[in-house]
Protein backbone atom coordinates (compact mmCIF):
# COMPACT_ATOMS: atom_id res chain seq x y z
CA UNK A 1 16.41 -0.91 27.74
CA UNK A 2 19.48 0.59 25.48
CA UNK A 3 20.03 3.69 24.35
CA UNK A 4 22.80 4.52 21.32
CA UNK A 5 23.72 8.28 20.77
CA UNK A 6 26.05 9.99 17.80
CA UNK A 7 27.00 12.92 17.09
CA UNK A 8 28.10 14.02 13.26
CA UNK A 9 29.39 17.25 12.19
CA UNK A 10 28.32 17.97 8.50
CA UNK A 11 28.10 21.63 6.87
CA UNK A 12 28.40 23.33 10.33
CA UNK A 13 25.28 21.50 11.34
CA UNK A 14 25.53 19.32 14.34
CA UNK A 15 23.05 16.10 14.12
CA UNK A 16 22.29 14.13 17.16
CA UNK A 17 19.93 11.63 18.40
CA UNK A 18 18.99 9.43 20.94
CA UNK A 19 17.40 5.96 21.16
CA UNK A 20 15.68 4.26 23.41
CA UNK A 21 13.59 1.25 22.81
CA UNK A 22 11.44 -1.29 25.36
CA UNK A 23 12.62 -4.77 24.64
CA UNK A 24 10.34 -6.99 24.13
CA UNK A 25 7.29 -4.14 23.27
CA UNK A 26 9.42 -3.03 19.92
CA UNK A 27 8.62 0.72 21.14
CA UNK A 28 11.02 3.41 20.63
CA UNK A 29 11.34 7.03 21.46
CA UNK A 30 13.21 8.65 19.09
CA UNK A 31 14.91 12.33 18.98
CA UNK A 32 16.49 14.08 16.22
CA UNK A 33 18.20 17.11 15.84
CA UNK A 34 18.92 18.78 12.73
CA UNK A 35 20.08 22.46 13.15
CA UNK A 36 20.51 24.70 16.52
CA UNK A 37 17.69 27.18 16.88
CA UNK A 38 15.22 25.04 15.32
CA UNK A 39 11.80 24.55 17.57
CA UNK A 40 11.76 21.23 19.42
CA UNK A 41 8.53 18.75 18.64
CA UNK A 42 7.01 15.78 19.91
CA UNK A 43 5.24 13.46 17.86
CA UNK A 44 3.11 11.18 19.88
CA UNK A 45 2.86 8.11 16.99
CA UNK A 46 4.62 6.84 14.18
CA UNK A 47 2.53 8.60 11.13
CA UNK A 48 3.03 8.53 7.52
CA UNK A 49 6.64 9.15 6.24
CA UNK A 50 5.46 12.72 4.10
CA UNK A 51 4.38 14.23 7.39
CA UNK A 52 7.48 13.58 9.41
CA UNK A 53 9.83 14.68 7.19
CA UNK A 54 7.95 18.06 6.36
CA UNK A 55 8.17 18.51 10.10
CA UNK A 56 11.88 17.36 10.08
CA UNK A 57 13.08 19.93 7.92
CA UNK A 58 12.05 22.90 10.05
CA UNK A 59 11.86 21.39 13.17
CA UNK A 60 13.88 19.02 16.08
CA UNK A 61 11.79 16.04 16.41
CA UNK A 62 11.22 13.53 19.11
CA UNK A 63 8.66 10.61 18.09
CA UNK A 64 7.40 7.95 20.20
CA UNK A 65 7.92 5.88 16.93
CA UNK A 66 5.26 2.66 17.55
CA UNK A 67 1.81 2.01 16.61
CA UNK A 68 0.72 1.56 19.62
CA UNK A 69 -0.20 4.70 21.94
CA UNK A 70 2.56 6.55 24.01
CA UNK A 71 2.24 5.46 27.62
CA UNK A 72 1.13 8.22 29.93
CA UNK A 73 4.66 8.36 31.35
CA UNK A 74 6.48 8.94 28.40
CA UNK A 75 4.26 11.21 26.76
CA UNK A 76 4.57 13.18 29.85
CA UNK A 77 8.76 12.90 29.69
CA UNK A 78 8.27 13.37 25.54
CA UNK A 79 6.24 16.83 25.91
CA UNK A 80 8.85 18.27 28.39
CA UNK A 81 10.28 21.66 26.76
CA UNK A 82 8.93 21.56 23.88
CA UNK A 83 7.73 24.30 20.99
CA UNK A 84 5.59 22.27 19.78
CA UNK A 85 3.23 19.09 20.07
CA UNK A 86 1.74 16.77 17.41
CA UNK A 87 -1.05 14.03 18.84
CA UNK A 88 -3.67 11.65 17.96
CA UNK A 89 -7.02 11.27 19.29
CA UNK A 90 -5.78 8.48 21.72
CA UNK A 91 -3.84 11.08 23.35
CA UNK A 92 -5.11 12.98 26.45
CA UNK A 93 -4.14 16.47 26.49
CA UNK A 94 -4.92 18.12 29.77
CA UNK A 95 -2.97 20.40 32.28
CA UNK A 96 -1.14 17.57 33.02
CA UNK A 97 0.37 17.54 29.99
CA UNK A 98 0.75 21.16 28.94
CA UNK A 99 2.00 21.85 32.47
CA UNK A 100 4.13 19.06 31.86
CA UNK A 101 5.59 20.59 28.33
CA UNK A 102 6.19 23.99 30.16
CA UNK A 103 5.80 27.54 29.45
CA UNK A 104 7.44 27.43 25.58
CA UNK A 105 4.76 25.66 24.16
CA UNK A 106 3.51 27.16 21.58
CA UNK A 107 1.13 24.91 19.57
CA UNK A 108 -0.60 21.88 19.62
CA UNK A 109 -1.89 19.80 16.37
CA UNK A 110 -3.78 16.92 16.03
CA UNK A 111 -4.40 14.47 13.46
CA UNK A 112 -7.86 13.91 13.83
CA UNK A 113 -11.15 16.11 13.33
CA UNK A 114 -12.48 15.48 16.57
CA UNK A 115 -10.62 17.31 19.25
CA UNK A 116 -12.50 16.21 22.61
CA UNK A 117 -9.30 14.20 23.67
CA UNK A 118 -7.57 17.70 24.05
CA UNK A 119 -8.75 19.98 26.88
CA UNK A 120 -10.24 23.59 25.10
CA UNK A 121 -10.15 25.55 28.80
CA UNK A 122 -6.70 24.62 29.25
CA UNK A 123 -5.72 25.64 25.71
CA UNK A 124 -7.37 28.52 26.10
CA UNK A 125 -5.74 29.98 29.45
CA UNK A 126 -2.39 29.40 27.73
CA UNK A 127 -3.48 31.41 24.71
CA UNK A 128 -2.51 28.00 22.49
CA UNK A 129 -3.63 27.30 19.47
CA UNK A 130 -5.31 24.15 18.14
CA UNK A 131 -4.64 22.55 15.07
CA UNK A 132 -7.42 19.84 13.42
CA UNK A 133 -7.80 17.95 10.16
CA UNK A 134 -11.45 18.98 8.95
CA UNK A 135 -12.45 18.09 5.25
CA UNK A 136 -9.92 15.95 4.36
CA UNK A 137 -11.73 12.50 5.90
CA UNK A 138 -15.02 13.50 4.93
CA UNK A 139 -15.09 11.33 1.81
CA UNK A 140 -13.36 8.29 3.55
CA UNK A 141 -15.52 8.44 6.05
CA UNK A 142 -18.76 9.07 3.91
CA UNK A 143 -17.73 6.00 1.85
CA UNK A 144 -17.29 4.03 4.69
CA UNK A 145 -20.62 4.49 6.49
CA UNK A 146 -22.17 3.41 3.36
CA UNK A 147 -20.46 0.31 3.34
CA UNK A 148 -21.30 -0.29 6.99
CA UNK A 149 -24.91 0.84 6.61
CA UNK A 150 -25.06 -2.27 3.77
CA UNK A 151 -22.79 -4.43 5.72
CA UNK A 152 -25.88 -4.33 8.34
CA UNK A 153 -28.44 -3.59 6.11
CA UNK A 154 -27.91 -6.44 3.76
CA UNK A 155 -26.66 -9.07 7.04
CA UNK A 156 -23.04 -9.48 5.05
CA UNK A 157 -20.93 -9.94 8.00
CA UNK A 158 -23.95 -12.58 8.97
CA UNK A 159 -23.57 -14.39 5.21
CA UNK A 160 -19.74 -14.88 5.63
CA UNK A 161 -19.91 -16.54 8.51
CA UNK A 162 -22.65 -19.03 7.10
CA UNK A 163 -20.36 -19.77 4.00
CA UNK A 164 -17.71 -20.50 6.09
CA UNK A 165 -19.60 -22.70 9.03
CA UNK A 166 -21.92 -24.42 6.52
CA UNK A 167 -24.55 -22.75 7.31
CA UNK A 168 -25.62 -22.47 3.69
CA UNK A 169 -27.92 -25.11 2.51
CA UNK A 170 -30.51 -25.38 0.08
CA UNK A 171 -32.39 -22.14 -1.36
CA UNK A 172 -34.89 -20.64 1.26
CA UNK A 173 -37.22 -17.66 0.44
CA UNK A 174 -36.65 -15.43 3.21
CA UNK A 175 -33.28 -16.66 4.89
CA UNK A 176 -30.41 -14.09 4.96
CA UNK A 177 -33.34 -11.45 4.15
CA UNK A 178 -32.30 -8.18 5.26
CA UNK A 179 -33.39 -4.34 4.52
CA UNK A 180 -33.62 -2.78 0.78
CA UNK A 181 -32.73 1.11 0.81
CA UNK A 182 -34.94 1.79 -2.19
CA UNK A 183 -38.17 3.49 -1.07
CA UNK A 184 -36.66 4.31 2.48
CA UNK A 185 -36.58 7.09 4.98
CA UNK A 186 -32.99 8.25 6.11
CA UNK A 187 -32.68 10.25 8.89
CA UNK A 188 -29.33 12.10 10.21
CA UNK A 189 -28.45 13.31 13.00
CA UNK A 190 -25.79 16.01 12.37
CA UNK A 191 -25.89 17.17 9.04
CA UNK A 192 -22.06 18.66 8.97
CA UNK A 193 -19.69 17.66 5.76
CA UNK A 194 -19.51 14.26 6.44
CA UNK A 195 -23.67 13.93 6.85
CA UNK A 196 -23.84 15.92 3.42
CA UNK A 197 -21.38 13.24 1.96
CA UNK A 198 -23.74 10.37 3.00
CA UNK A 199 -26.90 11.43 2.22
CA UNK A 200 -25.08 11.95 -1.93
CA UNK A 201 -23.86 8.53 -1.67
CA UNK A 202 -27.34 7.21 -0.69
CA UNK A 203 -29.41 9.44 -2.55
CA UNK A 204 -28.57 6.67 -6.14
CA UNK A 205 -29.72 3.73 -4.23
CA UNK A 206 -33.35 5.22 -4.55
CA UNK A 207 -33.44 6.76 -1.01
CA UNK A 208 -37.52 8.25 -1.20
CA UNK A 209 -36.77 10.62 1.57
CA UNK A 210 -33.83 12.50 4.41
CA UNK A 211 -34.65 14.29 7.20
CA UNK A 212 -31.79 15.40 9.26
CA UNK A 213 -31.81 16.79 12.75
CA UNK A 214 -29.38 19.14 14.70
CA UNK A 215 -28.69 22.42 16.51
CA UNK A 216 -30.21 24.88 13.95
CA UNK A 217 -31.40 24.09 10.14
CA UNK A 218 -29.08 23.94 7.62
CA UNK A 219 -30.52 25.03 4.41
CA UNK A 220 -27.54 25.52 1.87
CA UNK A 221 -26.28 21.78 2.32
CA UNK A 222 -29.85 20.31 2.72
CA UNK A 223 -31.00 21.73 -0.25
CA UNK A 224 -28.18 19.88 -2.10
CA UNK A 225 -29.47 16.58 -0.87
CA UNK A 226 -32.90 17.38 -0.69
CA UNK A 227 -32.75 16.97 3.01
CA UNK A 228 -36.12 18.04 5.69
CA UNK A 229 -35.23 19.22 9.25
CA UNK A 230 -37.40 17.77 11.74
CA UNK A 231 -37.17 17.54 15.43
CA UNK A 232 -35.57 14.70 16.82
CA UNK A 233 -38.68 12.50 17.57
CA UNK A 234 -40.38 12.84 14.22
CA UNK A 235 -36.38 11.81 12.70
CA UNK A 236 -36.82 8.75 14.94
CA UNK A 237 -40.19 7.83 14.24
CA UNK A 238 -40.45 7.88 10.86
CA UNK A 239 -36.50 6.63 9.68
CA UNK A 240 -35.77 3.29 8.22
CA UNK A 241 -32.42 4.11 8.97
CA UNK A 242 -31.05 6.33 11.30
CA UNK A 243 -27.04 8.12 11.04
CA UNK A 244 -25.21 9.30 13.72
CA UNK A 245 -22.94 11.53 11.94
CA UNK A 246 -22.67 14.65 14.51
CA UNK A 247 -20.22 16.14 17.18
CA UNK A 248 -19.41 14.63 20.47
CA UNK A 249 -20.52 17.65 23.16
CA UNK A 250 -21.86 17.68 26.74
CA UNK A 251 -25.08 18.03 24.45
CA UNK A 252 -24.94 15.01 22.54
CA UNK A 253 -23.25 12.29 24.93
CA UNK A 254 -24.81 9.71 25.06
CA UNK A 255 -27.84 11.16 23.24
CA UNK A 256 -29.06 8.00 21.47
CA UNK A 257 -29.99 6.37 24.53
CA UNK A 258 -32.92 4.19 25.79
CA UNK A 259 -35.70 6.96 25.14
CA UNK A 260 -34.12 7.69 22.29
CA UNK A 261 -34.30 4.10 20.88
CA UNK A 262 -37.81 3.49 22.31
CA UNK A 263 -39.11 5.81 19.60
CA UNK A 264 -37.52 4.15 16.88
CA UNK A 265 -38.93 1.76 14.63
CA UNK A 266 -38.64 -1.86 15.39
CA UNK A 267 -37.38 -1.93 11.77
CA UNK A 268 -34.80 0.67 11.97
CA UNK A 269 -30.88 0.08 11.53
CA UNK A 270 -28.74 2.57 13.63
CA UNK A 271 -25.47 3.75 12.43
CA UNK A 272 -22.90 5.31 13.98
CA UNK A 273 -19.77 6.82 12.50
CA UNK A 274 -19.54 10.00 14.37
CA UNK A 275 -18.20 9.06 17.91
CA UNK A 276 -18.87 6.65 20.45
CA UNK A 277 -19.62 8.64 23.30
CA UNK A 278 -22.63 9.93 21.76
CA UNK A 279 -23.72 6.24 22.31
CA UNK A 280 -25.35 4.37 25.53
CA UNK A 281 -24.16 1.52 24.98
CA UNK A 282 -25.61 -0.87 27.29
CA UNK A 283 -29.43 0.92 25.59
CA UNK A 284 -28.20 0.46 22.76
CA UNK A 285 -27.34 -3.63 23.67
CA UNK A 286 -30.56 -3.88 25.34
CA UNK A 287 -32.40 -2.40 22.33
CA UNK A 288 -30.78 -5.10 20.08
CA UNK A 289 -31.50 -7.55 22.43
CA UNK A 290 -35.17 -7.04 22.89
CA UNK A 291 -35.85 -6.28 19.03
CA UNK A 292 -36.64 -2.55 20.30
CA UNK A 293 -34.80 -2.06 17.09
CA UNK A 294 -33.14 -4.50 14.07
CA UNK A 295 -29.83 -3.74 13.95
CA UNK A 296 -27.00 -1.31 14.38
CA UNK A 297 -23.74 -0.82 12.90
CA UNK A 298 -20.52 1.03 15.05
CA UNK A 299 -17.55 2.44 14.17
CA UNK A 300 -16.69 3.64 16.94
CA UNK A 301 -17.09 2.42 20.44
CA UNK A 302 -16.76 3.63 24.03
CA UNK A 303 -13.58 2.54 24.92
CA UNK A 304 -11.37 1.91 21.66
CA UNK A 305 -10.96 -0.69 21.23
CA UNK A 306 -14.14 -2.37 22.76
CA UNK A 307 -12.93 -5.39 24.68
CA UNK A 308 -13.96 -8.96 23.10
CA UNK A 309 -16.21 -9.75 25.72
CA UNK A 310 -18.06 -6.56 25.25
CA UNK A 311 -21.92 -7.78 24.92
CA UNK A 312 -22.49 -5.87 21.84
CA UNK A 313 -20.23 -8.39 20.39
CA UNK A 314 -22.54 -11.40 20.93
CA UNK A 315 -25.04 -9.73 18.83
CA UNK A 316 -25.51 -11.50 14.92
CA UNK A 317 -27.45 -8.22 14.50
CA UNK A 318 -24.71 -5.66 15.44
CA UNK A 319 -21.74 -5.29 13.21
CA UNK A 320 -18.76 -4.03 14.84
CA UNK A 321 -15.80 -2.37 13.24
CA UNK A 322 -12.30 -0.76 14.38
CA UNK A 323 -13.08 2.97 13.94
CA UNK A 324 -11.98 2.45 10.49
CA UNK A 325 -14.36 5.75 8.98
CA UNK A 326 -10.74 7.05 7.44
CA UNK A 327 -8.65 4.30 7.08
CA UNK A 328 -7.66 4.58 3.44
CA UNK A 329 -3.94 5.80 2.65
CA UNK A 330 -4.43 8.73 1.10
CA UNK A 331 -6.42 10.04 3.43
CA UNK A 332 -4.66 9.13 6.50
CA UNK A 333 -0.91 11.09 4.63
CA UNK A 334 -3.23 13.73 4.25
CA UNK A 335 -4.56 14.31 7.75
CA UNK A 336 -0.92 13.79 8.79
CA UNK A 337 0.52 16.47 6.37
CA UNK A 338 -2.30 18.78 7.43
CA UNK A 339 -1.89 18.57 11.17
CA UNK A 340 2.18 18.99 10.57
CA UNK A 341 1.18 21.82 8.13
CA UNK A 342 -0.58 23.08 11.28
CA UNK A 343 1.78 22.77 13.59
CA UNK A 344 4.35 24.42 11.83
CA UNK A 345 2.14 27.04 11.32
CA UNK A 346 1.32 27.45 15.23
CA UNK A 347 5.44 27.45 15.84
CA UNK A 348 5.62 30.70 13.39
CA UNK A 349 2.72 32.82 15.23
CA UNK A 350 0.68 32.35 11.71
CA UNK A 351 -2.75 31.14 12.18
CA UNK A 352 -3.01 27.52 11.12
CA UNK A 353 -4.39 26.11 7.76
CA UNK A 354 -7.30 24.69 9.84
CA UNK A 355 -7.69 25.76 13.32
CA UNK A 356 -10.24 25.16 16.15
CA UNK A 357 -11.91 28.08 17.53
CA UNK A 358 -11.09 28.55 20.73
């Protein structure tokens, strides 16, 4: 390890940092200090240029500047007296870690919309608040469920690989045949912003009919899709394709499970874009395996990433991809503005532009 520091005295302002970096692992912890009397801030990741600096001009920051996650130690030495804290879902944030950061925290911000990586009882007992980043993936991640519904769908990961193992020989009638979405039944399963999203991108490739399926009926958004809620068996029982697009609560872990893909038809493609605890996974490989159902298609997995001897990834009819849902660039500055907008927020006592209820 190294570590370089400076000082420089410019307009009355003293600047300092402090670098340290693991050879060999290229990951470095950076500080930065701008003015005296500014709140202190740890950013857990390197994140999109915009967001830093927006936090840099208000703020002292300290980034554990890689792409990989912040080992547990360092987060813990990162968090330690600060105002503020800025994390991603890979993070855990428990009283280890607000204990840890000390009694001037004042606010926590991630950059994700799901927020079950952060511990709501032990926010709550230190009166923090929670920042989150609602609304701005829903379209990324609507557009990308699509594509992996007709990645499965339509066996396209499957056709690559026969173009480039010639596999693909002369015409046959039903080889590479997969499953049309015209005429079908799409069920949901959480029928939130992103659900609403999917069912109007699948509603102009001749979708006959959505149910959805959750905690209470939604009629305002299912009206606007032309969406029917059901219980959960009768979703099951009579989708062509069924979306996991809900919440990750004690509730729903691990809800789509081996009962749950019993009553499926042997013809139905599951989808999941929401998170992968709500998944069994080894009912789910089972169900694949045995033809209980046709096919799935995950973006997300339980853990991330799913090792490469997972059994899921033997399956040619289970299409696998790198919780991706909001991987496009302008949606990824935007979470990251929104969660510094957030945080900076939480450091003033103002309530946050989007904020969990506690």
């Amino acid at each position: 390890n190294f570590a370089l520091k400076f000082q420089h005295i410019c307009s009355n302002s003293v600047l300092f940092g402090y670098f340290t970096k693991t050879e060999g692992l290229g990951r470095v912890l950076v500080r930065s200090m701008s003015a005296q009397g500014q709140p202190n801030v740890f950013v857990t990741r390197r994140i999109p240029q915009k967001a830093l600096d927006l936090l840099k001009e208000q703020c002292n920051v300290t980034q554990w500047e890689a792409d990989d996650p912040v080992p547990r130690a360092e987060l813990l030495k990162g968090v330690r007296g600060v105002d503020g804290l800025y994390c991603l879902l890979t993070d855990k944030i428990d009283a280890e870690v607000l204990d840890a950061a000390g009694p001037g925290l004042k606010a926590v911000s991630t950059m994700s919309v799901g927020y079950d990586h952060v511990s709501l009882p032990e926010l709550r007992k230190r009166n923090l608040p929670l920042g989150y980043t609602p609304d701005v993936l829903t379209d990324a991640t609507a557009e990308l469920t699509v594509a992996l519904l007709l990645t499965t769908s339509r066996r396209l990961v499957e056709g690559v690989h026969e173009v480039k193992s010639g596999g693909w020989g002369t015409w046959i009638p039903l080889w590479m045949c997969g499953s049309g979405l015209s005429g079908s039944t799409v069920g949901i399963v959480g029928l939130g912003r992103i659900g609403v999203a999917v069912a109007e991108r699948l509603k102009p490739f001749g979708v006959s009919h959505f149910l959805y399926h959750g905690r209470t009926p939604k009629p305002e958004p299912a009206a606007r899709v032309g969406a029917e809620y059901v219980g959960l068996d009768e979703l099951l029982s009579e989708s062509d394709f069924v979306i996991a697009t809900c919440a990750l609560t004690p509730e729903t872990k691990e809800m789509f499970n081996k009962s749950v893909f019993s009553k499926m038809k042997s013809s139905a493609i599951f989808i999941n874009t929401s998170r992968g605890g709500v998944v069994h996974q080894e009912d789910l490989y089972e169900a694949l395996r045995s033809g209980a159902i046709k096919a799935a298609g995950l973006d997300v997995t339980t853990p991330e990433p799913l090792p490469t001897d997972h059994p899921l990834l033997t399956l040619d009819n289970c299409v696998v991809l790198p919780h991706i849902g909001s991987a496009t660039v302008e949606t990824r500055t935007e979470m990251a503005v929104l969660a510094a907008c957030n945080l900076l927020a939480g450091l003033k006592g103002e309530k946050m532009p989007a904020q969990v209820q506690l």
